[in-house]
C-alpha atoms as a PDB file:
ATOM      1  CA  UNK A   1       6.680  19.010 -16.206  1.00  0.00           C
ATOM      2  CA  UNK A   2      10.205  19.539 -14.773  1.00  0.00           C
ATOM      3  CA  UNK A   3      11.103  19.441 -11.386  1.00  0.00           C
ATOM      4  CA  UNK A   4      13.696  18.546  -9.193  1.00  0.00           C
ATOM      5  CA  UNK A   5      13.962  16.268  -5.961  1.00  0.00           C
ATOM      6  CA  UNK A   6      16.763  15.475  -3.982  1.00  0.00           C
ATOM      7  CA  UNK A   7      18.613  18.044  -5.581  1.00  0.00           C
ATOM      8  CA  UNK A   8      18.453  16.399  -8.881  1.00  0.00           C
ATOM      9  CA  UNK A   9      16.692  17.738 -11.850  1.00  0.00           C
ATOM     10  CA  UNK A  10      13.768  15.863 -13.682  1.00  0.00           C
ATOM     11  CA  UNK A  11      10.710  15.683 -15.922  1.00  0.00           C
ATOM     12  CA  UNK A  12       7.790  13.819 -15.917  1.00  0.00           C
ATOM     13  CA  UNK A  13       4.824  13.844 -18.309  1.00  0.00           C
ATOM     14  CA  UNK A  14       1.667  13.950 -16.323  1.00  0.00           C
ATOM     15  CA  UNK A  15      -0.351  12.294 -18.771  1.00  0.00           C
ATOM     16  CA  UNK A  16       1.522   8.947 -18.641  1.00  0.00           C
ATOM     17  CA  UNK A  17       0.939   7.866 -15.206  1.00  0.00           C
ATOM     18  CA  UNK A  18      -0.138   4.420 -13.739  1.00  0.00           C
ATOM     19  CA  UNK A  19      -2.740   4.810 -10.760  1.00  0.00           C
ATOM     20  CA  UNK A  20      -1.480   1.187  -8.298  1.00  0.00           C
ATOM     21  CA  UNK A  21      -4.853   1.308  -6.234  1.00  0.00           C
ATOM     22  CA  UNK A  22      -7.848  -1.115  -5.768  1.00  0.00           C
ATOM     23  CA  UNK A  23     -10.804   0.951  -4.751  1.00  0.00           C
ATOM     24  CA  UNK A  24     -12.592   0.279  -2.366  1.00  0.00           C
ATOM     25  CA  UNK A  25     -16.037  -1.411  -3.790  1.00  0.00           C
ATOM     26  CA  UNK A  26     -19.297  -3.015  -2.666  1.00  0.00           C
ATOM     27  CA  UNK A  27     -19.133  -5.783  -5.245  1.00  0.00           C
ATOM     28  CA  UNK A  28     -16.341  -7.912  -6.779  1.00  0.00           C
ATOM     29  CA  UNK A  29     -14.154  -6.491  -3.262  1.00  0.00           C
ATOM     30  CA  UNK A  30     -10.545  -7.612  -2.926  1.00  0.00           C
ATOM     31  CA  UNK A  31     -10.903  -9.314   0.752  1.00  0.00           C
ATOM     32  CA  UNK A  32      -8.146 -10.055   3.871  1.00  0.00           C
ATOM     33  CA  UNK A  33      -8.075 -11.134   7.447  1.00  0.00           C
ATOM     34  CA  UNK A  34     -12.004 -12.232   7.625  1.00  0.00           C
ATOM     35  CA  UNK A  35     -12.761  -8.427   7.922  1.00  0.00           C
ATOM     36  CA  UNK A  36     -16.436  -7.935   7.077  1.00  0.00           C
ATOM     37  CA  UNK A  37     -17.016  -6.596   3.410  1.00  0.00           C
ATOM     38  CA  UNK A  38     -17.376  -2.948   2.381  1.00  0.00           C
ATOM     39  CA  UNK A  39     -21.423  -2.037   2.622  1.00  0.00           C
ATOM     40  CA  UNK A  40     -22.650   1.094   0.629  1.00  0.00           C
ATOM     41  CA  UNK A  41     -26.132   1.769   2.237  1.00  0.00           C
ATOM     42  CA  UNK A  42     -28.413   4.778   1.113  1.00  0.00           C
ATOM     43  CA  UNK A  43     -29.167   7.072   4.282  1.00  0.00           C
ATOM     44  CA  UNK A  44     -32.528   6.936   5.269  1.00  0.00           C
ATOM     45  CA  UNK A  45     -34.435   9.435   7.501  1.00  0.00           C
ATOM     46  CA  UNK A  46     -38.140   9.397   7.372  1.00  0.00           C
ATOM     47  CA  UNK A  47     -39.453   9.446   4.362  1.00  0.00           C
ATOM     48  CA  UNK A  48     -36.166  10.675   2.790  1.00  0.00           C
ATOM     49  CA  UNK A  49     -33.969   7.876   1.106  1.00  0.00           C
ATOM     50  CA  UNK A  50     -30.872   8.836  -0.274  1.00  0.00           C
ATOM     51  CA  UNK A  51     -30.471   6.994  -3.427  1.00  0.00           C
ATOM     52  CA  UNK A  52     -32.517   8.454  -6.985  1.00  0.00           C
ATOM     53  CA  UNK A  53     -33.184   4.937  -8.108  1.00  0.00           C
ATOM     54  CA  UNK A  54     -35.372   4.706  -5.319  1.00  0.00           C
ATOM     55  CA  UNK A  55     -37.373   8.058  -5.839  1.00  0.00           C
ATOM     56  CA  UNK A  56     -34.470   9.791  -3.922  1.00  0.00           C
ATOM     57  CA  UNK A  57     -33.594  12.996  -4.726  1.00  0.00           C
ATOM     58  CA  UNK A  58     -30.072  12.683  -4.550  1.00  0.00           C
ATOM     59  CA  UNK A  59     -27.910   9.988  -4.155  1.00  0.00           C
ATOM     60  CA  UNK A  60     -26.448  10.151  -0.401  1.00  0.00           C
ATOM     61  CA  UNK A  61     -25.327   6.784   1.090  1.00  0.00           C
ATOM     62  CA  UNK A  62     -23.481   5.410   4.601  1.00  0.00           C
ATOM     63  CA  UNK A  63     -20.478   3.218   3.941  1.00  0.00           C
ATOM     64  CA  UNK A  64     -18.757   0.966   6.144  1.00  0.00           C
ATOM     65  CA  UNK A  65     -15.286  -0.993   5.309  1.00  0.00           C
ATOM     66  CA  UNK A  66     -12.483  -1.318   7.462  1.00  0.00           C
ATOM     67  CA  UNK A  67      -9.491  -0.133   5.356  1.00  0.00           C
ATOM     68  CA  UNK A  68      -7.002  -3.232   6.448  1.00  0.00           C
ATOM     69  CA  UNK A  69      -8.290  -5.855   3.896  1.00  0.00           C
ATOM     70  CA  UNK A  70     -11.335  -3.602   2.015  1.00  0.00           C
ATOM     71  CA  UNK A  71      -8.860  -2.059  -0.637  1.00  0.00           C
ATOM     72  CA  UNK A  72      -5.670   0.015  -0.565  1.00  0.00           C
ATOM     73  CA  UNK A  73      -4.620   1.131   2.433  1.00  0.00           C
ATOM     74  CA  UNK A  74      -1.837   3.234   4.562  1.00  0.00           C
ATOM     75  CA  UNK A  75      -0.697   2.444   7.543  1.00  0.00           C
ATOM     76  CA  UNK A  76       1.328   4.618   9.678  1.00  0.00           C
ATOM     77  CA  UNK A  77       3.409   3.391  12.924  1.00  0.00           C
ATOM     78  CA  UNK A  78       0.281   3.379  14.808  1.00  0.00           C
ATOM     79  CA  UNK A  79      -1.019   0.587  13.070  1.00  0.00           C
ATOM     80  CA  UNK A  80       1.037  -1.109  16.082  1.00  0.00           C
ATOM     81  CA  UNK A  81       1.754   1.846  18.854  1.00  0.00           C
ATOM     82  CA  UNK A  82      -0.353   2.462  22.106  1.00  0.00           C
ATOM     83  CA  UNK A  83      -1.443   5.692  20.778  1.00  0.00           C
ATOM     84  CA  UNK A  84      -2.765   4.907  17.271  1.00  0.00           C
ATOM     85  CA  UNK A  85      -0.934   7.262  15.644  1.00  0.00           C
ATOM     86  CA  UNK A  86      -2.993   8.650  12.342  1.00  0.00           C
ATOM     87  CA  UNK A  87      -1.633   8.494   8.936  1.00  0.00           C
ATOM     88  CA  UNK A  88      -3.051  11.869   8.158  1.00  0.00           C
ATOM     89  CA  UNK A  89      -0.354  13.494  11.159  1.00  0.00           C
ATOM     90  CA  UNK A  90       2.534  11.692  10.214  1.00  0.00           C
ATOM     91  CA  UNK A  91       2.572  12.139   6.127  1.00  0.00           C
ATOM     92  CA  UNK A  92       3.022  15.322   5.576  1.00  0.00           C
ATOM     93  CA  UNK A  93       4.907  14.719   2.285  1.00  0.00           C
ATOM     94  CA  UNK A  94       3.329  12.995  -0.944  1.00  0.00           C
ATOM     95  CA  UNK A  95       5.675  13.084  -3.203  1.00  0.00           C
ATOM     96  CA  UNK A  96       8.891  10.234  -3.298  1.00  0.00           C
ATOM     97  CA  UNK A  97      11.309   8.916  -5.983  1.00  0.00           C
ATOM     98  CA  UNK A  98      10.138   4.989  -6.109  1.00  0.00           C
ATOM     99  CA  UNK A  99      11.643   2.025  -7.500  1.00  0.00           C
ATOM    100  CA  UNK A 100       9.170  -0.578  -8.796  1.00  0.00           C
ATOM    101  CA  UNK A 101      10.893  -4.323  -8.047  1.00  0.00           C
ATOM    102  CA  UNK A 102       9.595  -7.238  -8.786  1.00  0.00           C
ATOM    103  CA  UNK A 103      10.346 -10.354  -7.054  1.00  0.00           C
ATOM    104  CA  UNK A 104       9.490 -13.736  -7.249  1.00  0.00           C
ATOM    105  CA  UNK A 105       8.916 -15.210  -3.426  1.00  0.00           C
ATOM    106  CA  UNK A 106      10.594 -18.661  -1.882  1.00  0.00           C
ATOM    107  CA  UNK A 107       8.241 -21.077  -1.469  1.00  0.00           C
ATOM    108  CA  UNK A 108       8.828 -22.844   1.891  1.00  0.00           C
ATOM    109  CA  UNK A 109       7.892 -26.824   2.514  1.00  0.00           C
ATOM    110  CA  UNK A 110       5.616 -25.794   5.089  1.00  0.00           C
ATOM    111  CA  UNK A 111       4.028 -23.864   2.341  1.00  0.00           C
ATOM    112  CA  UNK A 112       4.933 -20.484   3.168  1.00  0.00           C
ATOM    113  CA  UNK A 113       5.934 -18.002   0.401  1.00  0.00           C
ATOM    114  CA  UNK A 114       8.797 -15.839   1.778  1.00  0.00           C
ATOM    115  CA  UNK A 115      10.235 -12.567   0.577  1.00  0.00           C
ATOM    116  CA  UNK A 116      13.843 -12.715   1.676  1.00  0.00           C
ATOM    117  CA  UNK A 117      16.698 -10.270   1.964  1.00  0.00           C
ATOM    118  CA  UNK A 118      18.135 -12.049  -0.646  1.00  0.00           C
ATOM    119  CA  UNK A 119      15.530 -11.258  -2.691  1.00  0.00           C
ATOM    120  CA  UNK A 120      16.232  -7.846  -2.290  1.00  0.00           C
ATOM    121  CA  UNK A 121      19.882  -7.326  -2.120  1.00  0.00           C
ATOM    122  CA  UNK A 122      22.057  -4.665  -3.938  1.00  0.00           C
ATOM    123  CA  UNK A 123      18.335  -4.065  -6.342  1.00  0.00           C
ATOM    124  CA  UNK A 124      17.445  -1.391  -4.568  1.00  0.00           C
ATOM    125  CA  UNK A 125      18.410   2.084  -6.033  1.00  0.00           C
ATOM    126  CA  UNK A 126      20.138   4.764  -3.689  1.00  0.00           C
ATOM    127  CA  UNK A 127      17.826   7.328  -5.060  1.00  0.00           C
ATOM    128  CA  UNK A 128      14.661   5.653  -4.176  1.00  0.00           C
ATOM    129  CA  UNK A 129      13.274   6.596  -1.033  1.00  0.00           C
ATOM    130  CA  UNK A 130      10.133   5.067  -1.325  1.00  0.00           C
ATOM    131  CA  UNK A 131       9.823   1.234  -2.758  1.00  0.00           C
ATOM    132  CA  UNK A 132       6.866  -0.853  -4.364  1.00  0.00           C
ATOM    133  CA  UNK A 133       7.227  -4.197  -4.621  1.00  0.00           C
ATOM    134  CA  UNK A 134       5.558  -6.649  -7.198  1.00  0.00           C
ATOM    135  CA  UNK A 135       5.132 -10.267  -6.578  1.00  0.00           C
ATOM    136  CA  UNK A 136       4.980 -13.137  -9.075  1.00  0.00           C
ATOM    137  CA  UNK A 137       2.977 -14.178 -10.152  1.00  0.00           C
ATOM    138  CA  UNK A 138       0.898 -11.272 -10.735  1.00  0.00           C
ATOM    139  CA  UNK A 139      -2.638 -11.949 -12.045  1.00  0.00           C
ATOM    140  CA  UNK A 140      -5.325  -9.743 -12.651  1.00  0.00           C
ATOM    141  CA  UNK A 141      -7.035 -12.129 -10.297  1.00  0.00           C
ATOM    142  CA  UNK A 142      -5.204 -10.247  -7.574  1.00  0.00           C
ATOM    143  CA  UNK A 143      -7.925  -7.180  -7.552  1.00  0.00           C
ATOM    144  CA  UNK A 144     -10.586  -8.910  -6.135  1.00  0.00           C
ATOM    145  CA  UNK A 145      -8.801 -12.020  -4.208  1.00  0.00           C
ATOM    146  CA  UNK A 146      -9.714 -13.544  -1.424  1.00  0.00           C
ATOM    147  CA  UNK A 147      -6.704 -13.698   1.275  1.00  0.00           C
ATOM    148  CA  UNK A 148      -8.318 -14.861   4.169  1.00  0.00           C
ATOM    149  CA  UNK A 149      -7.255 -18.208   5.746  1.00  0.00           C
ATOM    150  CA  UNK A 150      -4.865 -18.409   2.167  1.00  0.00           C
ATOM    151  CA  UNK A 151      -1.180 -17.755   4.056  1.00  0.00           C
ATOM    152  CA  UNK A 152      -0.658 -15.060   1.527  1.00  0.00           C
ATOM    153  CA  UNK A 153       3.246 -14.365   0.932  1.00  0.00           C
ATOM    154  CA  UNK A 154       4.558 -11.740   3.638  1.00  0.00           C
ATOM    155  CA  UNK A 155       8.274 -10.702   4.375  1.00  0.00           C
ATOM    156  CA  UNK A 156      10.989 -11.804   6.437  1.00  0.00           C
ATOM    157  CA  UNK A 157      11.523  -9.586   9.270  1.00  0.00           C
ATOM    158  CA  UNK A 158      15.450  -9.366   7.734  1.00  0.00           C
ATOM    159  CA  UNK A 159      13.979  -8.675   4.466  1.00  0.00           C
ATOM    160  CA  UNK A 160      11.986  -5.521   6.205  1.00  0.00           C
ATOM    161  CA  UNK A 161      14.983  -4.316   8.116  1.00  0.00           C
ATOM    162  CA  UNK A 162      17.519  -4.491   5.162  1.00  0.00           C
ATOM    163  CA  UNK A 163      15.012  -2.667   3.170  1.00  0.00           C
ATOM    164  CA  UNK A 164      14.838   0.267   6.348  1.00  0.00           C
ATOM    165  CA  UNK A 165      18.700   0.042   6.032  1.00  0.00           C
ATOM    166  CA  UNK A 166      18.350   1.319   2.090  1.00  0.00           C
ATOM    167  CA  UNK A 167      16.755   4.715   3.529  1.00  0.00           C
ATOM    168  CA  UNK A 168      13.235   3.568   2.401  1.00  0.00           C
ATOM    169  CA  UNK A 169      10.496   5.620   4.058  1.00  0.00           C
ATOM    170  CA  UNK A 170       7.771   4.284   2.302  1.00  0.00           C
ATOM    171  CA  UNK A 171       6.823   0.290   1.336  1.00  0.00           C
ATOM    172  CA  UNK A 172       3.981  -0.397  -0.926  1.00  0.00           C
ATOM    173  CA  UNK A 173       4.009  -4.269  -1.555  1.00  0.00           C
ATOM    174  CA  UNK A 174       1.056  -6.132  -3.594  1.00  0.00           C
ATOM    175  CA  UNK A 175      -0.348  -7.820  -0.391  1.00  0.00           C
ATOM    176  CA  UNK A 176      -2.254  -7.664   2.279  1.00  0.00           C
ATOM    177  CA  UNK A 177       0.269  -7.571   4.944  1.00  0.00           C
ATOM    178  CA  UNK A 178       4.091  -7.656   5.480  1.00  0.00           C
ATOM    179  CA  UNK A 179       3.540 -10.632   7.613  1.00  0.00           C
ATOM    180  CA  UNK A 180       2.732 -13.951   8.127  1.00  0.00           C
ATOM    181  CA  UNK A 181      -1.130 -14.335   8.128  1.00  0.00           C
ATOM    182  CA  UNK A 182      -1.062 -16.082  11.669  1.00  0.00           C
ATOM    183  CA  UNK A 183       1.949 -14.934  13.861  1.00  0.00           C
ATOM    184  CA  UNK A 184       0.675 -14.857  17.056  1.00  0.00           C
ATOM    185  CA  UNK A 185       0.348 -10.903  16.749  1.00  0.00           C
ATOM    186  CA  UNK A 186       4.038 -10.922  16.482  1.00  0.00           C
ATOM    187  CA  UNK A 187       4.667  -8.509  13.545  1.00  0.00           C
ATOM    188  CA  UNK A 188       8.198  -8.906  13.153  1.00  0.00           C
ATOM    189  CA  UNK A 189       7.933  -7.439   9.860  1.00  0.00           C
ATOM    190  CA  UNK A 190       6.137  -4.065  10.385  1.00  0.00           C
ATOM    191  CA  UNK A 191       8.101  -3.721  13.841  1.00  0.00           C
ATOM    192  CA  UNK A 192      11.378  -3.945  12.026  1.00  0.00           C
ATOM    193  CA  UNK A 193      10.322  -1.550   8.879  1.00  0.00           C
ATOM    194  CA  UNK A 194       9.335   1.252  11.459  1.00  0.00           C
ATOM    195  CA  UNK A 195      12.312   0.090  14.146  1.00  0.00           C
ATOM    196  CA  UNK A 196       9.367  -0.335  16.569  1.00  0.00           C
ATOM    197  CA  UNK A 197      11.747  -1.087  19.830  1.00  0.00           C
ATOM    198  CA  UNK A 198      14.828   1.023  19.167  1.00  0.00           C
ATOM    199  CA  UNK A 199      14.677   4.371  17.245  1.00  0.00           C
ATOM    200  CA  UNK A 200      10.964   4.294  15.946  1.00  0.00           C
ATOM    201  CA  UNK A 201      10.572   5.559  12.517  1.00  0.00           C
ATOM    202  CA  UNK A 202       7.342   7.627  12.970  1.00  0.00           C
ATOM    203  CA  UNK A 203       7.251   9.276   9.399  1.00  0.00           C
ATOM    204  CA  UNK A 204       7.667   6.010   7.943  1.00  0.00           C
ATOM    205  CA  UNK A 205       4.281   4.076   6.146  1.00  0.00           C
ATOM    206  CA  UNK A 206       3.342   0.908   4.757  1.00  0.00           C
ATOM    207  CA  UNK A 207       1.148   0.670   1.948  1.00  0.00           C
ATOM    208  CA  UNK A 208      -0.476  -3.042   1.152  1.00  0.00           C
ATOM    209  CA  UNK A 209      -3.029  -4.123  -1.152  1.00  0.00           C
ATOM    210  CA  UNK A 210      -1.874  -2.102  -4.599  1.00  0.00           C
ATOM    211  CA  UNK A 211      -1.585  -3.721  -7.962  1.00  0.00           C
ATOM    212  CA  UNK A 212       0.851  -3.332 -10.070  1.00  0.00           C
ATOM    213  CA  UNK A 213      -0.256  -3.454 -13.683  1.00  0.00           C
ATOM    214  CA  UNK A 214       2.384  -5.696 -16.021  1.00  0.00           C
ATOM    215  CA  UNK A 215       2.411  -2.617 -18.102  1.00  0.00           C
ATOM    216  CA  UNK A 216       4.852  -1.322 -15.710  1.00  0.00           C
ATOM    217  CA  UNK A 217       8.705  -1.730 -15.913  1.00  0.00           C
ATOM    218  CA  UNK A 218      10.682  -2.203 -12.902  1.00  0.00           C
ATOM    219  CA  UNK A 219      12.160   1.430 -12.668  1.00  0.00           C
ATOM    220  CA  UNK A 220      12.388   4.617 -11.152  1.00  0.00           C
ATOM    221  CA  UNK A 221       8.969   6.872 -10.797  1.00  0.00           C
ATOM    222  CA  UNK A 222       7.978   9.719  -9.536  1.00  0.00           C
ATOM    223  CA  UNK A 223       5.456   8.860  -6.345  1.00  0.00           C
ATOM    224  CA  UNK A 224       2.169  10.514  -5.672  1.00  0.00           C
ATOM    225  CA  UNK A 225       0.881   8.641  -2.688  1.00  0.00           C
ATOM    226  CA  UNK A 226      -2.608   9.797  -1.771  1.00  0.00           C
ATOM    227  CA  UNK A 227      -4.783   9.294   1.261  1.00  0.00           C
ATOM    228  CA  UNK A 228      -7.896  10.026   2.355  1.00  0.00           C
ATOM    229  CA  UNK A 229      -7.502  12.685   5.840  1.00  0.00           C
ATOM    230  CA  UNK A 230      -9.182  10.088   8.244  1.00  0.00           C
ATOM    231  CA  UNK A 231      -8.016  10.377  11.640  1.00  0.00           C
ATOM    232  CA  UNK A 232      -6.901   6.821  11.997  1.00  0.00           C
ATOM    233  CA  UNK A 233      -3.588   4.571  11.981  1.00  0.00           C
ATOM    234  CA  UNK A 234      -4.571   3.858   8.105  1.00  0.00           C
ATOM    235  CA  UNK A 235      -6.214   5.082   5.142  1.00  0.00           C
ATOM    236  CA  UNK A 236      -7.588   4.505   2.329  1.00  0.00           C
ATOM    237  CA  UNK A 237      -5.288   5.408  -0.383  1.00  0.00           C
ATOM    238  CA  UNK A 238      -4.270   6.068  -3.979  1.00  0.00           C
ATOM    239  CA  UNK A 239      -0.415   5.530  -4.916  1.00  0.00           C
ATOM    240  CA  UNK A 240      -0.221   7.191  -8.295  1.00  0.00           C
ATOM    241  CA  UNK A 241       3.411   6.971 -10.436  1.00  0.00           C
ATOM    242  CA  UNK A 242       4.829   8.696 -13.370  1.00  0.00           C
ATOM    243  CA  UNK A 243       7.578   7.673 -15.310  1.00  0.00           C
ATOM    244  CA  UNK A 244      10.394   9.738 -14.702  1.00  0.00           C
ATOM    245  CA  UNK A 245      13.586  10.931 -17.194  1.00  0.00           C
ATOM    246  CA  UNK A 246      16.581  12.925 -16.334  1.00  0.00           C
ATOM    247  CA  UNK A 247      15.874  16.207 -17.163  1.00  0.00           C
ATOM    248  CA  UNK A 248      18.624  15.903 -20.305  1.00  0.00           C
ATOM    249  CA  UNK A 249      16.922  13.114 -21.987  1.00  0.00           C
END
């Protein structure tokens, strides 16, 4: 498939793509911030249940997660504005050139693990406009942990402005928050990514909770990022990235 994006020309093949998501599930469930776990119940209305196992007809069940710590999710500025601001108005696009970096965090006496700017300084490619960060150590362990009450690694609130200063409009890190577990409700981190107090970036997301298989080279892809059209400040999503060539290779 060719195409072209920021008035460059590429190709991608469709076929070769790595899907970055952890679903959300109600066993095995990747876990944050004490939220309760996903539930998938069958309906139930009279004599009707909604699941074949149980003599159902068809399979037809409730579910209730919260999409901050039950799996993939993106937020949108109204993760932290008066108005709660839905994803589904704000990204309107779904398609992005993204650089995959890894980094490997500080770790802090207090036992924080810190993504700094230094961390991040001159990597980032000017053609990227979206960027998904991979942590060390990454562990297959990292689909189902349990955060809560861990201090997972988050970023320094200079680390999330230098990356806004890059023109990145879209952050998909490997965890289940840009900030510090416990910060008082500060977010420093989010509030500088979206330039919450001066010129607010409302187009802008955050993705957290993707994994980032070590099949993948740090590189430039071709970004599908996928939510679900809820009417809330984030959604369950599906980042999805192709490997992408210069249309003369």
């Amino acid at each position: 498939l060719n195409l072209e994006l920021n008035e460059k020309s590429y190709r991608i093949d469709t076929k070769d793509s790595f899907d970055l998501s952890i679903p959300i599930a109600d066993k095995g469930q990747i876990n944050a911030y004490y939220l309760n776990e996903a539930r998938f119940k069958p309906f139930q209305s009279g004599s009707f249940i909604g699941e074949v196992v149980q003599g159902g007809s068809v399979n037809c069940f409730d579910v209730y997660f919260n999409p901050h710590g039950n799996g993939t999710h993106t937020e949108s500025i109204g993760h932290i504005d008066k108005n709660r601001t839905s994803v589904n108005q704000v990204l309107n696009e779904w398609i992005f050139i993204a650089q995959v970096l890894t980094v490997k965090p500080d770790e802090k006496p207090n036992g924080d693990n810190v993504i700094g700017i230094d961390h991040l300084k001159d990597r980032i490619d000017e053609r990227a406009n979206a960027l998904i960060i991979r942590t060390l150590p990454n562990e297959e362990a990292k689909r189902n942990q349990q955060y809560s009450g861990t201090n997972p690694t988050f970023f320094h609130p200079d680390a999330a402005s230098y990356i806004r200063s890059q023109s990145i409009d879209h952050l998909l890190v490997d965890l289940p928050s840009l900030d510090r577990e416990e910060d008082d409700g500060k977010l420093a981190s989010h509030r500088e990514f979206w330039d919450f107090e001066k010129n607010a970036r409302r187009h802008a997301t955050i993705t957290e909770l993707i994994f980032v298989p070590e099949s993948v080279d740090d590189d430039i892809y071709l970004l599908n990022l996928q939510v679900a059209a809820i009417e809330l400040d984030a959604s369950p999503s599906r980042p999805v990235i192709y490997k992408l060539y210069s249309s003369n290779e």
